[in-house]
PDBML (XML) file of the C-alpha atoms, coordinates in Angstrom:
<?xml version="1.0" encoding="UTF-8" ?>
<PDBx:datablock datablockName="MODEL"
   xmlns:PDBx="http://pdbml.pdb.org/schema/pdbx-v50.xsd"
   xmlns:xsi="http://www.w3.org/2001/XMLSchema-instance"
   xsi:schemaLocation="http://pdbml.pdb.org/schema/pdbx-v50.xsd pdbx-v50.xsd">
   <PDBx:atom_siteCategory>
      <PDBx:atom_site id="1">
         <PDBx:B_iso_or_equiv>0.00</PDBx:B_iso_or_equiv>
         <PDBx:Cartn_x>-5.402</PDBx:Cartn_x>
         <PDBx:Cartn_y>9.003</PDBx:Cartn_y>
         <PDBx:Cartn_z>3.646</PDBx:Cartn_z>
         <PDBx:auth_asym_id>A</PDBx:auth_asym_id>
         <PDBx:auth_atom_id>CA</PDBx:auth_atom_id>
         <PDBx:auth_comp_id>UNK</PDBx:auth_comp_id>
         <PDBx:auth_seq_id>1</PDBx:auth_seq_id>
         <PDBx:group_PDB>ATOM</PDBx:group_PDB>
         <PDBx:label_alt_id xsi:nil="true" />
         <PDBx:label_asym_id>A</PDBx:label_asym_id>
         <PDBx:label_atom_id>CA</PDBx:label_atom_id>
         <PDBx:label_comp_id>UNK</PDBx:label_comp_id>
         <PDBx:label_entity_id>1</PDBx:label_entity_id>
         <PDBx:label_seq_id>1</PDBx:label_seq_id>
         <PDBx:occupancy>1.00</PDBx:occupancy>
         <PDBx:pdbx_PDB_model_num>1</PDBx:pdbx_PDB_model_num>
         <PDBx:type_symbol>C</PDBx:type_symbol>
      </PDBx:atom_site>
      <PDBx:atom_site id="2">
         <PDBx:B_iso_or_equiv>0.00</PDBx:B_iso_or_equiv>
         <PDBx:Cartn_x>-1.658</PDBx:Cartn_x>
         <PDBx:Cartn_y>9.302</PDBx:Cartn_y>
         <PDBx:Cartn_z>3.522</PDBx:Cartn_z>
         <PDBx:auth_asym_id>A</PDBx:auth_asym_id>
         <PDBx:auth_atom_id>CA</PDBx:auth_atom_id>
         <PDBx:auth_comp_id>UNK</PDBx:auth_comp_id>
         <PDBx:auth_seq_id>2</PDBx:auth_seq_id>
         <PDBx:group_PDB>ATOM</PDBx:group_PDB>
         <PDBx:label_alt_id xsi:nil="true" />
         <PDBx:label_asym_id>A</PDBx:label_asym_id>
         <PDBx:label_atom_id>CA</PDBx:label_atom_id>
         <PDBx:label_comp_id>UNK</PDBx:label_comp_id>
         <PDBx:label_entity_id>1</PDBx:label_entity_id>
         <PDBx:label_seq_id>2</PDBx:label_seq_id>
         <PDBx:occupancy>1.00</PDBx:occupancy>
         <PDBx:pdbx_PDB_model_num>1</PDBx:pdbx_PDB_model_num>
         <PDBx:type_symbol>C</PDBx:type_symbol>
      </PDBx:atom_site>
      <PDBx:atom_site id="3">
         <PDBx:B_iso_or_equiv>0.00</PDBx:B_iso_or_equiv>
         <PDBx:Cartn_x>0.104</PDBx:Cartn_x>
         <PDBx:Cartn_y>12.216</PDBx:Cartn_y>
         <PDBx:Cartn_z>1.571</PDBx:Cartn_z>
         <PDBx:auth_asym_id>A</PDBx:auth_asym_id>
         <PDBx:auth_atom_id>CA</PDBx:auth_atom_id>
         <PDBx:auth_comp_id>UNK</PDBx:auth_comp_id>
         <PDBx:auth_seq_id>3</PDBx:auth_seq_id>
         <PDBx:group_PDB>ATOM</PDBx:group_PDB>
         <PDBx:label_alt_id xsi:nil="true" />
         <PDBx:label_asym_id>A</PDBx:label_asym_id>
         <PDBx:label_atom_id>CA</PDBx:label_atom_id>
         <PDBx:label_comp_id>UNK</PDBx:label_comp_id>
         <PDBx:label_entity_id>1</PDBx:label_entity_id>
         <PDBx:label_seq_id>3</PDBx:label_seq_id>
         <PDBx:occupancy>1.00</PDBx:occupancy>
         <PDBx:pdbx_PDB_model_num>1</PDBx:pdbx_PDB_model_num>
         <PDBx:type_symbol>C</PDBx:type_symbol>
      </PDBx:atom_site>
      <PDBx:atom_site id="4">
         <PDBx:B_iso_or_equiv>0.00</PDBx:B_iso_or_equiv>
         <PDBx:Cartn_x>3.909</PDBx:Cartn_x>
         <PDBx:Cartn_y>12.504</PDBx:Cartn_y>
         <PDBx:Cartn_z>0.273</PDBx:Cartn_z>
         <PDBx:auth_asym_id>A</PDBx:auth_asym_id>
         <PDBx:auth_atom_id>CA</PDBx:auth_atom_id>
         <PDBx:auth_comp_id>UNK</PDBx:auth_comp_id>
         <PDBx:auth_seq_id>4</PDBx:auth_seq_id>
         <PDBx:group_PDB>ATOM</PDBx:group_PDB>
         <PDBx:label_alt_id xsi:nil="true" />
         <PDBx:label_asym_id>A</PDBx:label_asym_id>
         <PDBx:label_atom_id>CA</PDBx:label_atom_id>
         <PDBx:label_comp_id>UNK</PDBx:label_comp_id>
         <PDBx:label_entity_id>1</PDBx:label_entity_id>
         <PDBx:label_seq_id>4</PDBx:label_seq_id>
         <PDBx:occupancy>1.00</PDBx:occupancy>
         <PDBx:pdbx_PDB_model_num>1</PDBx:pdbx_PDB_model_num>
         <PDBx:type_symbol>C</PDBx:type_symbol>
      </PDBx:atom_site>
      <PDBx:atom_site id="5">
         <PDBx:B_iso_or_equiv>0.00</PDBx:B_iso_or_equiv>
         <PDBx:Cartn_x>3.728</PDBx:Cartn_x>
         <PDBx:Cartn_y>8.328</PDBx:Cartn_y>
         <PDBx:Cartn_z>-0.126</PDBx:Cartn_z>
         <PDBx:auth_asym_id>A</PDBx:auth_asym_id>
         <PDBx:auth_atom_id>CA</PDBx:auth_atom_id>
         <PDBx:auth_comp_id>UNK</PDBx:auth_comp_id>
         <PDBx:auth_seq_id>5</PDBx:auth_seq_id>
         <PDBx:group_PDB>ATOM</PDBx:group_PDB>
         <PDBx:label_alt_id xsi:nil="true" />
         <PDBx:label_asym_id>A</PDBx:label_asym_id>
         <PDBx:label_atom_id>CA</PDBx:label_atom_id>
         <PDBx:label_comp_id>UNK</PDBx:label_comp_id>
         <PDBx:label_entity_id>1</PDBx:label_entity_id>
         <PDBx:label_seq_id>5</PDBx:label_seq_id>
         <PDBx:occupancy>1.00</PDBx:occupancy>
         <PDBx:pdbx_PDB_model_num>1</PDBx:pdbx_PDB_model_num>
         <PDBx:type_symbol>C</PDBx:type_symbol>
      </PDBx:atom_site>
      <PDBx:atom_site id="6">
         <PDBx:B_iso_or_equiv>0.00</PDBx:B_iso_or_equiv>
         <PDBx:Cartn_x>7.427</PDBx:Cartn_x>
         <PDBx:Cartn_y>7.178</PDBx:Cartn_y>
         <PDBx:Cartn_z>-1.703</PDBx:Cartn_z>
         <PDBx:auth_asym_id>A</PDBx:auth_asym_id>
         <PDBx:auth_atom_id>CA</PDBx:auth_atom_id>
         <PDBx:auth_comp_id>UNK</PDBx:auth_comp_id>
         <PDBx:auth_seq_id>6</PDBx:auth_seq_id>
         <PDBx:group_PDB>ATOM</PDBx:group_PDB>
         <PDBx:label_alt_id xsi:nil="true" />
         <PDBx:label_asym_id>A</PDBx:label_asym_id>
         <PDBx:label_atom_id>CA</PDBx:label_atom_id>
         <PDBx:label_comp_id>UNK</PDBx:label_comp_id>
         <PDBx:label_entity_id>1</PDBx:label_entity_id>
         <PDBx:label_seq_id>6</PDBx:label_seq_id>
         <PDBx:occupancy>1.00</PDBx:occupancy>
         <PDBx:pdbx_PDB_model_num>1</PDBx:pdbx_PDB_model_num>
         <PDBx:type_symbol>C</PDBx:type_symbol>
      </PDBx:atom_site>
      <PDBx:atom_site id="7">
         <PDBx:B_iso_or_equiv>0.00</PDBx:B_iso_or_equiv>
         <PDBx:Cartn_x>6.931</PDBx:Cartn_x>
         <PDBx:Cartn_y>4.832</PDBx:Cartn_y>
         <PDBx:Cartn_z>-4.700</PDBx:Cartn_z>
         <PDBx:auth_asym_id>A</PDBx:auth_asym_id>
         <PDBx:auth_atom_id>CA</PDBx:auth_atom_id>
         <PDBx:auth_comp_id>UNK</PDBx:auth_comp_id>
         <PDBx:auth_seq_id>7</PDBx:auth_seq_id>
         <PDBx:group_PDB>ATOM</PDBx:group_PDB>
         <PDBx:label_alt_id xsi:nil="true" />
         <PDBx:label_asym_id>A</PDBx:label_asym_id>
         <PDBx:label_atom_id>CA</PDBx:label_atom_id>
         <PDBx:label_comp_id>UNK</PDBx:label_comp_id>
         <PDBx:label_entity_id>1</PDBx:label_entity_id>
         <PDBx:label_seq_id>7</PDBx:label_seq_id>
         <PDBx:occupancy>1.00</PDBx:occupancy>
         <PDBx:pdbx_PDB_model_num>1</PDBx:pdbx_PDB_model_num>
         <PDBx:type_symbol>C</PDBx:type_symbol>
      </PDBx:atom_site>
      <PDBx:atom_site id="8">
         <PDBx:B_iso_or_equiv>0.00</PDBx:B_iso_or_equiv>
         <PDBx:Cartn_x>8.996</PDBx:Cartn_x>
         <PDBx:Cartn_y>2.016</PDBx:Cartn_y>
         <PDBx:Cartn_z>-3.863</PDBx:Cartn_z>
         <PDBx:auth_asym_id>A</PDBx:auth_asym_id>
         <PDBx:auth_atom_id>CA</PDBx:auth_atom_id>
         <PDBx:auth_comp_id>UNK</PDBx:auth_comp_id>
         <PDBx:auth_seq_id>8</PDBx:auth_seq_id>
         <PDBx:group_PDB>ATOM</PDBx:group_PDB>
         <PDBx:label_alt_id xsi:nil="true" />
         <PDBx:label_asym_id>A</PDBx:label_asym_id>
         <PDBx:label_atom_id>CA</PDBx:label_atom_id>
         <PDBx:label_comp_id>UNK</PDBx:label_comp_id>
         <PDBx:label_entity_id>1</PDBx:label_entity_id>
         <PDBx:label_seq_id>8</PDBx:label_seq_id>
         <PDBx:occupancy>1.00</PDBx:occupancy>
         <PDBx:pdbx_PDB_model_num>1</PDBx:pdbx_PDB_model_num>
         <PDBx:type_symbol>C</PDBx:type_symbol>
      </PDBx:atom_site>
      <PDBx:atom_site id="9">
         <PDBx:B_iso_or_equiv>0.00</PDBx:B_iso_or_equiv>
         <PDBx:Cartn_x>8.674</PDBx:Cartn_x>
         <PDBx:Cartn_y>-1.503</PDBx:Cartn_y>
         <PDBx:Cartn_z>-3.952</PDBx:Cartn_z>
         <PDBx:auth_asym_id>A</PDBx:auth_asym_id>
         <PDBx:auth_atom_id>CA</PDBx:auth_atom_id>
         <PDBx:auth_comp_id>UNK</PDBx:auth_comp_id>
         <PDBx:auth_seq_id>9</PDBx:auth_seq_id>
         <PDBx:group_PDB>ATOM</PDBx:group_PDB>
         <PDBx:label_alt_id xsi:nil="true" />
         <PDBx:label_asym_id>A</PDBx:label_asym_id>
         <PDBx:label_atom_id>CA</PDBx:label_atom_id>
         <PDBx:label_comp_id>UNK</PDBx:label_comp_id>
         <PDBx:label_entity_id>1</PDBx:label_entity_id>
         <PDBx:label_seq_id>9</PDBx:label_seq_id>
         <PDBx:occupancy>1.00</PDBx:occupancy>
         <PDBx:pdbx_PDB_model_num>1</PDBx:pdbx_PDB_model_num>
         <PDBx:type_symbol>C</PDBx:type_symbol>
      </PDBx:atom_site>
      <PDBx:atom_site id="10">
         <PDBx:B_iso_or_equiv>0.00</PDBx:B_iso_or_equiv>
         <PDBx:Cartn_x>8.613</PDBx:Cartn_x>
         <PDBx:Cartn_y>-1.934</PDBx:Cartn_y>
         <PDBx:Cartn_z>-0.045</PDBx:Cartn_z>
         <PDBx:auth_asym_id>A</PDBx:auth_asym_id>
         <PDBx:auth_atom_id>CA</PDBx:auth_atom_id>
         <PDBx:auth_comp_id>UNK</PDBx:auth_comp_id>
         <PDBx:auth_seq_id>10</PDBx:auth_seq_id>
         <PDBx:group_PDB>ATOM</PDBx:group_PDB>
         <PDBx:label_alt_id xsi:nil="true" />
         <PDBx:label_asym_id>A</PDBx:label_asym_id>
         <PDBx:label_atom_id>CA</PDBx:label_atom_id>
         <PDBx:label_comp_id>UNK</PDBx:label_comp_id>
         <PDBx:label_entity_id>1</PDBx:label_entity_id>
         <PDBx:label_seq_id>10</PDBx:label_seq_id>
         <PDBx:occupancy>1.00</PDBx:occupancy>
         <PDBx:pdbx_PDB_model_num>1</PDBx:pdbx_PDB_model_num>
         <PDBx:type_symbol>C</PDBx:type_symbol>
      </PDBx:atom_site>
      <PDBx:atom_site id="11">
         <PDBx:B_iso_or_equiv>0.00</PDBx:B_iso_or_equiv>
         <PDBx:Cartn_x>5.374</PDBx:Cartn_x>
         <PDBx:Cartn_y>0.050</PDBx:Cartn_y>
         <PDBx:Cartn_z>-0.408</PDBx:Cartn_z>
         <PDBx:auth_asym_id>A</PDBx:auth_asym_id>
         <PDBx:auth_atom_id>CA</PDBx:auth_atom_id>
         <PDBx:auth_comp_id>UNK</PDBx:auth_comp_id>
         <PDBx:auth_seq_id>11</PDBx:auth_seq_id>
         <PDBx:group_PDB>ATOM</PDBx:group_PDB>
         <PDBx:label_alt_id xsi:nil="true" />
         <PDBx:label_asym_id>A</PDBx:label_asym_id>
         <PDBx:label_atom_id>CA</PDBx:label_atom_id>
         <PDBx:label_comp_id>UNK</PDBx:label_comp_id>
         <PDBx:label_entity_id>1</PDBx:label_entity_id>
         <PDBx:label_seq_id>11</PDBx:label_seq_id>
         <PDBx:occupancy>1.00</PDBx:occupancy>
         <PDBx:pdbx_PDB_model_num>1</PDBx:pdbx_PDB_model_num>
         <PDBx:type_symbol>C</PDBx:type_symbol>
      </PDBx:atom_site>
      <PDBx:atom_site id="12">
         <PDBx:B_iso_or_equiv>0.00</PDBx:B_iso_or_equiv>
         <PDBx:Cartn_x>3.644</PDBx:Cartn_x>
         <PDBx:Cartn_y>-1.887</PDBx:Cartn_y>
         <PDBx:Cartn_z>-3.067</PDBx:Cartn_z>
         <PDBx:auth_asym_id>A</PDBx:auth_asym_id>
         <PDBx:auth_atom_id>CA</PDBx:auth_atom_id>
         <PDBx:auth_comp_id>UNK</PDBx:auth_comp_id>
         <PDBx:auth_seq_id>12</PDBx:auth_seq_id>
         <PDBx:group_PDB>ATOM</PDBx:group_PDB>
         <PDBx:label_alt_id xsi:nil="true" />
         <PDBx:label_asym_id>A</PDBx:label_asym_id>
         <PDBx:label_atom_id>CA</PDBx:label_atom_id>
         <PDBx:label_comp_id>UNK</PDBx:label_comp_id>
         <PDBx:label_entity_id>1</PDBx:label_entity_id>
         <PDBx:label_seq_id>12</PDBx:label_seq_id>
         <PDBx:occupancy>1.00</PDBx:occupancy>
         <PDBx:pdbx_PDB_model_num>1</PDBx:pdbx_PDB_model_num>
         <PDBx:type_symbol>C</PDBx:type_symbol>
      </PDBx:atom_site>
      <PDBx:atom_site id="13">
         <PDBx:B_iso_or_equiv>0.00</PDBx:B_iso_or_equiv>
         <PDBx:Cartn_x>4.581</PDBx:Cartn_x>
         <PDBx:Cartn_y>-5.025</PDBx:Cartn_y>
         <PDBx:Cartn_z>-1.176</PDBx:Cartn_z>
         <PDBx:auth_asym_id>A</PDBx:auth_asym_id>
         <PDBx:auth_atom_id>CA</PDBx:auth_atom_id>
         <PDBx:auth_comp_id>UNK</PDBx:auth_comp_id>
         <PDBx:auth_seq_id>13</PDBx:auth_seq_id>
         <PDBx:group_PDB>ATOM</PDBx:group_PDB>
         <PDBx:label_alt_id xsi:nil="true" />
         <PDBx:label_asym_id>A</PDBx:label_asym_id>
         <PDBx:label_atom_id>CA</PDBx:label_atom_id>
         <PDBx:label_comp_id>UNK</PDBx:label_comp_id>
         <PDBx:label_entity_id>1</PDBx:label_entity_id>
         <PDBx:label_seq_id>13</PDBx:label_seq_id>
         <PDBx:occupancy>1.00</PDBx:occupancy>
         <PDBx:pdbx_PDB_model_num>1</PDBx:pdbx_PDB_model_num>
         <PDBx:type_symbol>C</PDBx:type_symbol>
      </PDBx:atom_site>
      <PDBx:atom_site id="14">
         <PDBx:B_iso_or_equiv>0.00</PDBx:B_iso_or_equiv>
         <PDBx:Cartn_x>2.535</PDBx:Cartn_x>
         <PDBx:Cartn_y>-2.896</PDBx:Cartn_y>
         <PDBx:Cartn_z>1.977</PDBx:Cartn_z>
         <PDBx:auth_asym_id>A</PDBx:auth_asym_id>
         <PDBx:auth_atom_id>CA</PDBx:auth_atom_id>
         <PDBx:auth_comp_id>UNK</PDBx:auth_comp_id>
         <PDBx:auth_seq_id>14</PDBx:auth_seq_id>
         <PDBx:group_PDB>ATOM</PDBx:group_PDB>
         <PDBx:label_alt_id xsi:nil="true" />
         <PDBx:label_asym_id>A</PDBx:label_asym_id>
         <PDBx:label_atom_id>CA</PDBx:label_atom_id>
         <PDBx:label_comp_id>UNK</PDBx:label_comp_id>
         <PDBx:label_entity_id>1</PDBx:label_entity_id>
         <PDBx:label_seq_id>14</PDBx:label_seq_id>
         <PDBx:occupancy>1.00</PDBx:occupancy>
         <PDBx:pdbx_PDB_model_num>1</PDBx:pdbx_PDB_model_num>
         <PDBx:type_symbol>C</PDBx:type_symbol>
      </PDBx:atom_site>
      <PDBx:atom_site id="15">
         <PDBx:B_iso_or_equiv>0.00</PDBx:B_iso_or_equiv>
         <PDBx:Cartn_x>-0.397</PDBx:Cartn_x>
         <PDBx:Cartn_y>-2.114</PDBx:Cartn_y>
         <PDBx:Cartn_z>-0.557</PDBx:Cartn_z>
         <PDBx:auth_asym_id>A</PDBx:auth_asym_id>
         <PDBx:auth_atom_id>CA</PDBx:auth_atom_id>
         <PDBx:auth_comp_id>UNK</PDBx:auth_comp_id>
         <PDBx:auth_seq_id>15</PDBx:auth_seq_id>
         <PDBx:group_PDB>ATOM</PDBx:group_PDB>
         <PDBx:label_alt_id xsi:nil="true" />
         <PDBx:label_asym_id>A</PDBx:label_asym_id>
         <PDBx:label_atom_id>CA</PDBx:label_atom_id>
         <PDBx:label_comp_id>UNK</PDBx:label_comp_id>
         <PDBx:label_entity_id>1</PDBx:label_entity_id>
         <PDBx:label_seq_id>15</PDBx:label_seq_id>
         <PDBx:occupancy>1.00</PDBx:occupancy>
         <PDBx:pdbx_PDB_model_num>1</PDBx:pdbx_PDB_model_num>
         <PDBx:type_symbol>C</PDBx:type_symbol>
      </PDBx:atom_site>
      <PDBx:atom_site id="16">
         <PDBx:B_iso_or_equiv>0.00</PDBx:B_iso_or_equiv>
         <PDBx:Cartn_x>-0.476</PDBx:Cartn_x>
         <PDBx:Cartn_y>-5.525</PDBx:Cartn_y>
         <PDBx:Cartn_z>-2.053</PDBx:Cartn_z>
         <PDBx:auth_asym_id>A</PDBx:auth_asym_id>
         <PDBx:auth_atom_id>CA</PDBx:auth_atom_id>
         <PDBx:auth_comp_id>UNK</PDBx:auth_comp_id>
         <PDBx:auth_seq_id>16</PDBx:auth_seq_id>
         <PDBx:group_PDB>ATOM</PDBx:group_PDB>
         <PDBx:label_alt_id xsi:nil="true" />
         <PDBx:label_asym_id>A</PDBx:label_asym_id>
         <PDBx:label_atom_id>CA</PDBx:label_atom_id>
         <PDBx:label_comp_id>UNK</PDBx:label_comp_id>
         <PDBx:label_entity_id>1</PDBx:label_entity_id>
         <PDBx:label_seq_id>16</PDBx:label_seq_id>
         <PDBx:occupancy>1.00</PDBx:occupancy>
         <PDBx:pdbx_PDB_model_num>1</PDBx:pdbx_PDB_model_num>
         <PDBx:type_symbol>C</PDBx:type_symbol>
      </PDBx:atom_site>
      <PDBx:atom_site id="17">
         <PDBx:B_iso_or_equiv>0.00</PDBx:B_iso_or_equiv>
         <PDBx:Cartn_x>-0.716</PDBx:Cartn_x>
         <PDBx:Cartn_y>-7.290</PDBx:Cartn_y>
         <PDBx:Cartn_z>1.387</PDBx:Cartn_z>
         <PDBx:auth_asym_id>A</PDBx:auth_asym_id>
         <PDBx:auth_atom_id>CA</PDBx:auth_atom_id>
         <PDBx:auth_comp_id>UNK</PDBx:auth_comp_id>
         <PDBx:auth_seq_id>17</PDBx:auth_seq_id>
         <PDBx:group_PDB>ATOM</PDBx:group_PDB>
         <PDBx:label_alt_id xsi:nil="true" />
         <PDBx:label_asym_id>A</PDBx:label_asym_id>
         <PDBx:label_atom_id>CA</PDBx:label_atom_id>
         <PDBx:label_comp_id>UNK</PDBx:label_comp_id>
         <PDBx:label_entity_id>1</PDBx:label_entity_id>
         <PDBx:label_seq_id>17</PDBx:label_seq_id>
         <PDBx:occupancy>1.00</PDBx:occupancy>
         <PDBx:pdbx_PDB_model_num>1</PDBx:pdbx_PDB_model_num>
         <PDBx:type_symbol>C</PDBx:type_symbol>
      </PDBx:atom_site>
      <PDBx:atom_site id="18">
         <PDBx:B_iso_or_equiv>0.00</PDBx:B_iso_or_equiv>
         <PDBx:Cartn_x>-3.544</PDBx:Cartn_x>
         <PDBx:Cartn_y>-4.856</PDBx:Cartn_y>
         <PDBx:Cartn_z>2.617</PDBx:Cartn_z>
         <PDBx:auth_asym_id>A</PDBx:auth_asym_id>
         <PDBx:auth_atom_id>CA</PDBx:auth_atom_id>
         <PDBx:auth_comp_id>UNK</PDBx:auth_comp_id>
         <PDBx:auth_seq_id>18</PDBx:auth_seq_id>
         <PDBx:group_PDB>ATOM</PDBx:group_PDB>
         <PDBx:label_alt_id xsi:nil="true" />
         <PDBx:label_asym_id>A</PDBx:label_asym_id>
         <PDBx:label_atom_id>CA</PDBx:label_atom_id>
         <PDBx:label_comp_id>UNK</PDBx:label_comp_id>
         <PDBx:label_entity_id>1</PDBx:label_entity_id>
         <PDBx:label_seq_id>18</PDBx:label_seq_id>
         <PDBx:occupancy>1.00</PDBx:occupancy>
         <PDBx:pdbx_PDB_model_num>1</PDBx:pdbx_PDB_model_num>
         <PDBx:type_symbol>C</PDBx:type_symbol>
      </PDBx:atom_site>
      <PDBx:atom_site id="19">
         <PDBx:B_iso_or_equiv>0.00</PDBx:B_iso_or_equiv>
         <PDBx:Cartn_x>-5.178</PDBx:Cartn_x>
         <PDBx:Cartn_y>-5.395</PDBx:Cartn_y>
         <PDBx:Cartn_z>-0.516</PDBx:Cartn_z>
         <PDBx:auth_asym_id>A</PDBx:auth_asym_id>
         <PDBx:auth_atom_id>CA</PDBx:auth_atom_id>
         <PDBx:auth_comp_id>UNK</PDBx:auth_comp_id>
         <PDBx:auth_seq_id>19</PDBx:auth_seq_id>
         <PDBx:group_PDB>ATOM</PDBx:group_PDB>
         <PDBx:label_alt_id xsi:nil="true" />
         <PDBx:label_asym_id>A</PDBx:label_asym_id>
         <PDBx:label_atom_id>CA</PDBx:label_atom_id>
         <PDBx:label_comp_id>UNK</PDBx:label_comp_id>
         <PDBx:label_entity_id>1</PDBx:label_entity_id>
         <PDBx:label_seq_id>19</PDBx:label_seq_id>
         <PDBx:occupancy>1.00</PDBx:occupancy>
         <PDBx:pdbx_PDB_model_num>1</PDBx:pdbx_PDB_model_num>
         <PDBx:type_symbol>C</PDBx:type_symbol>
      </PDBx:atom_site>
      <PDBx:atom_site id="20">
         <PDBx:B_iso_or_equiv>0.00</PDBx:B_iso_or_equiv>
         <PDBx:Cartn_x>-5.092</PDBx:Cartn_x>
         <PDBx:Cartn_y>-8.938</PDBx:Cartn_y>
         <PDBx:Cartn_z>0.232</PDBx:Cartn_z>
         <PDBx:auth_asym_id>A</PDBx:auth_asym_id>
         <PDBx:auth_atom_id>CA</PDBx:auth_atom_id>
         <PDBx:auth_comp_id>UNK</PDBx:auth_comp_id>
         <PDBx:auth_seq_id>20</PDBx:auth_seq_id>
         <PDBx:group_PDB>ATOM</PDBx:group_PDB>
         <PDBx:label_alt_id xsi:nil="true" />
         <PDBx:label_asym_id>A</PDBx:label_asym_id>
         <PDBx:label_atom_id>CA</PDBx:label_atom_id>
         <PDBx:label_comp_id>UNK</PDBx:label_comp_id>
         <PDBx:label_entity_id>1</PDBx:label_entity_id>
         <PDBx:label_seq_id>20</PDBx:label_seq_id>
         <PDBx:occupancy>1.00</PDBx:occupancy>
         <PDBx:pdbx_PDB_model_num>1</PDBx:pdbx_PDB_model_num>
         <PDBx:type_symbol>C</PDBx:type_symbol>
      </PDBx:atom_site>
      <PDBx:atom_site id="21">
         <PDBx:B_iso_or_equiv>0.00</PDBx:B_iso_or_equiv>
         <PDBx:Cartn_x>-6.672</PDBx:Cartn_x>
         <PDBx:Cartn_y>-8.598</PDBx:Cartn_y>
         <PDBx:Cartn_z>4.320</PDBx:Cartn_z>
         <PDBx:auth_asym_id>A</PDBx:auth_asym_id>
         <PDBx:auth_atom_id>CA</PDBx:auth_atom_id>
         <PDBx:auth_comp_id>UNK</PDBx:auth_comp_id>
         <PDBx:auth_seq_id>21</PDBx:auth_seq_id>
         <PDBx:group_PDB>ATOM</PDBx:group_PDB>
         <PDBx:label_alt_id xsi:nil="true" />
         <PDBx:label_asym_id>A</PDBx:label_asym_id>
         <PDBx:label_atom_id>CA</PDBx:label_atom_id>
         <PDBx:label_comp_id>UNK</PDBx:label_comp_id>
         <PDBx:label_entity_id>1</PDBx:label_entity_id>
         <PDBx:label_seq_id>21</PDBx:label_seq_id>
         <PDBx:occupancy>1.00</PDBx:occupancy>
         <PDBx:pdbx_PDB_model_num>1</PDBx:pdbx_PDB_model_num>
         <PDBx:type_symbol>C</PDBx:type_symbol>
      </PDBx:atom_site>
      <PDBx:atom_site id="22">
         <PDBx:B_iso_or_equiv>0.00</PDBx:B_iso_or_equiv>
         <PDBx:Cartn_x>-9.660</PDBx:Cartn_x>
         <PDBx:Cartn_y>-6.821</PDBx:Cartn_y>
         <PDBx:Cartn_z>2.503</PDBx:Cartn_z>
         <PDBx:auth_asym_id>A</PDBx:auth_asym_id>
         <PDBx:auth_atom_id>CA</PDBx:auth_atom_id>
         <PDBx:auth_comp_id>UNK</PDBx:auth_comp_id>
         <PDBx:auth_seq_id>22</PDBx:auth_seq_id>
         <PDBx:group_PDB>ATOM</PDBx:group_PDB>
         <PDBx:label_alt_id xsi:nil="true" />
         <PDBx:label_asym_id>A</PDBx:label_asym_id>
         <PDBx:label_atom_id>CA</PDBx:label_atom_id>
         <PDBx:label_comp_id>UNK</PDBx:label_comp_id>
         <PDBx:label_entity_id>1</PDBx:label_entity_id>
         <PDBx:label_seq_id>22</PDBx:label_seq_id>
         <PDBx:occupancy>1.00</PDBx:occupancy>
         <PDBx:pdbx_PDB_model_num>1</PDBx:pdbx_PDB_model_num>
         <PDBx:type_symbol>C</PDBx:type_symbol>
      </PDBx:atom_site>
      <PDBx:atom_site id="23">
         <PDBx:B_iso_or_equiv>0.00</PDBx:B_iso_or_equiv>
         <PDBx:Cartn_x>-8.300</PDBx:Cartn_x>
         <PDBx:Cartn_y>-2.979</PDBx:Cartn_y>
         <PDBx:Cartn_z>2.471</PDBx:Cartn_z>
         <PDBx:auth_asym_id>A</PDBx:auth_asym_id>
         <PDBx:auth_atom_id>CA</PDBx:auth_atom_id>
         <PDBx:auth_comp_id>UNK</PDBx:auth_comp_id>
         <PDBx:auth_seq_id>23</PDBx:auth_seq_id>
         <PDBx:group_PDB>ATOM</PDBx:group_PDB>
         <PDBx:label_alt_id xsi:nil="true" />
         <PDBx:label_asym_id>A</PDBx:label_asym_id>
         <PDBx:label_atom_id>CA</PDBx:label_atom_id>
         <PDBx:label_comp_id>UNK</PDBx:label_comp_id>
         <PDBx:label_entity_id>1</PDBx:label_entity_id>
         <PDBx:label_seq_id>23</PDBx:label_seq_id>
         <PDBx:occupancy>1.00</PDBx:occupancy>
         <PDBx:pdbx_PDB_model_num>1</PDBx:pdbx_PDB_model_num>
         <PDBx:type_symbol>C</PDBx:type_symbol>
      </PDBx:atom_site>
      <PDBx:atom_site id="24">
         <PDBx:B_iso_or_equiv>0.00</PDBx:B_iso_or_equiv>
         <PDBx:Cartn_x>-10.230</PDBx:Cartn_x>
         <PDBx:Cartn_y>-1.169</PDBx:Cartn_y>
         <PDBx:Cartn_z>-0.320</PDBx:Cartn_z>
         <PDBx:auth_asym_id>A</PDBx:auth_asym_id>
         <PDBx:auth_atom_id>CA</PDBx:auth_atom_id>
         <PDBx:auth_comp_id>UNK</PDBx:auth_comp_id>
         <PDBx:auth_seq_id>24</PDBx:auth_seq_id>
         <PDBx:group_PDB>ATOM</PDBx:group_PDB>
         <PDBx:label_alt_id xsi:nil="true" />
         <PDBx:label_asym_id>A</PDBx:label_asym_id>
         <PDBx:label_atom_id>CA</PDBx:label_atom_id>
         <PDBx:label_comp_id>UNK</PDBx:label_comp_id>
         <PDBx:label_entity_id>1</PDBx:label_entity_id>
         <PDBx:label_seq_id>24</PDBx:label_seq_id>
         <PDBx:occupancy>1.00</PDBx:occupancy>
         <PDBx:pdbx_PDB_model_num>1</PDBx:pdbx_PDB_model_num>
         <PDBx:type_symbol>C</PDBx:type_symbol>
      </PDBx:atom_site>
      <PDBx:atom_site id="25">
         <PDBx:B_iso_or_equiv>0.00</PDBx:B_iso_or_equiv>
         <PDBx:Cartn_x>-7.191</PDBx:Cartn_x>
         <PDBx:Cartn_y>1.501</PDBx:Cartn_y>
         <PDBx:Cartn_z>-2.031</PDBx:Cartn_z>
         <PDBx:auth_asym_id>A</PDBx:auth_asym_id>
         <PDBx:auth_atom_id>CA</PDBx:auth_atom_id>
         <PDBx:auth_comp_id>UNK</PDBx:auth_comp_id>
         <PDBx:auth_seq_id>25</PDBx:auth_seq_id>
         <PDBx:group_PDB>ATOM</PDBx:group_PDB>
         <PDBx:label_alt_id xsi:nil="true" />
         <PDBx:label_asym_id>A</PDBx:label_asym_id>
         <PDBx:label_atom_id>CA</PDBx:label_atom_id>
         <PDBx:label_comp_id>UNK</PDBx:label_comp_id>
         <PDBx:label_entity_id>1</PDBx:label_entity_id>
         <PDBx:label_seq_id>25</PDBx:label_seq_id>
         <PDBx:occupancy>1.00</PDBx:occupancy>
         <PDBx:pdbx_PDB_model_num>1</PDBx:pdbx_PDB_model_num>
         <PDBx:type_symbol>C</PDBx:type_symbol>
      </PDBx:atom_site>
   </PDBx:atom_siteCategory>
</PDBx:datablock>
């Protein structure tokens, strides 16, 4: 669990691709 997480696009690109390889978020 990460805390103080930016909302930018860069890190929905991150989530999207984890999301992707299986992550559950």
């Amino acid at each position: 669990t990460l805390s103080n997480l930016p909302h930018l696009v860069d890190i929905t690109t991150m989530v999207q691709l984890l999301g992707d390889l299986g992550v559950k978020i």
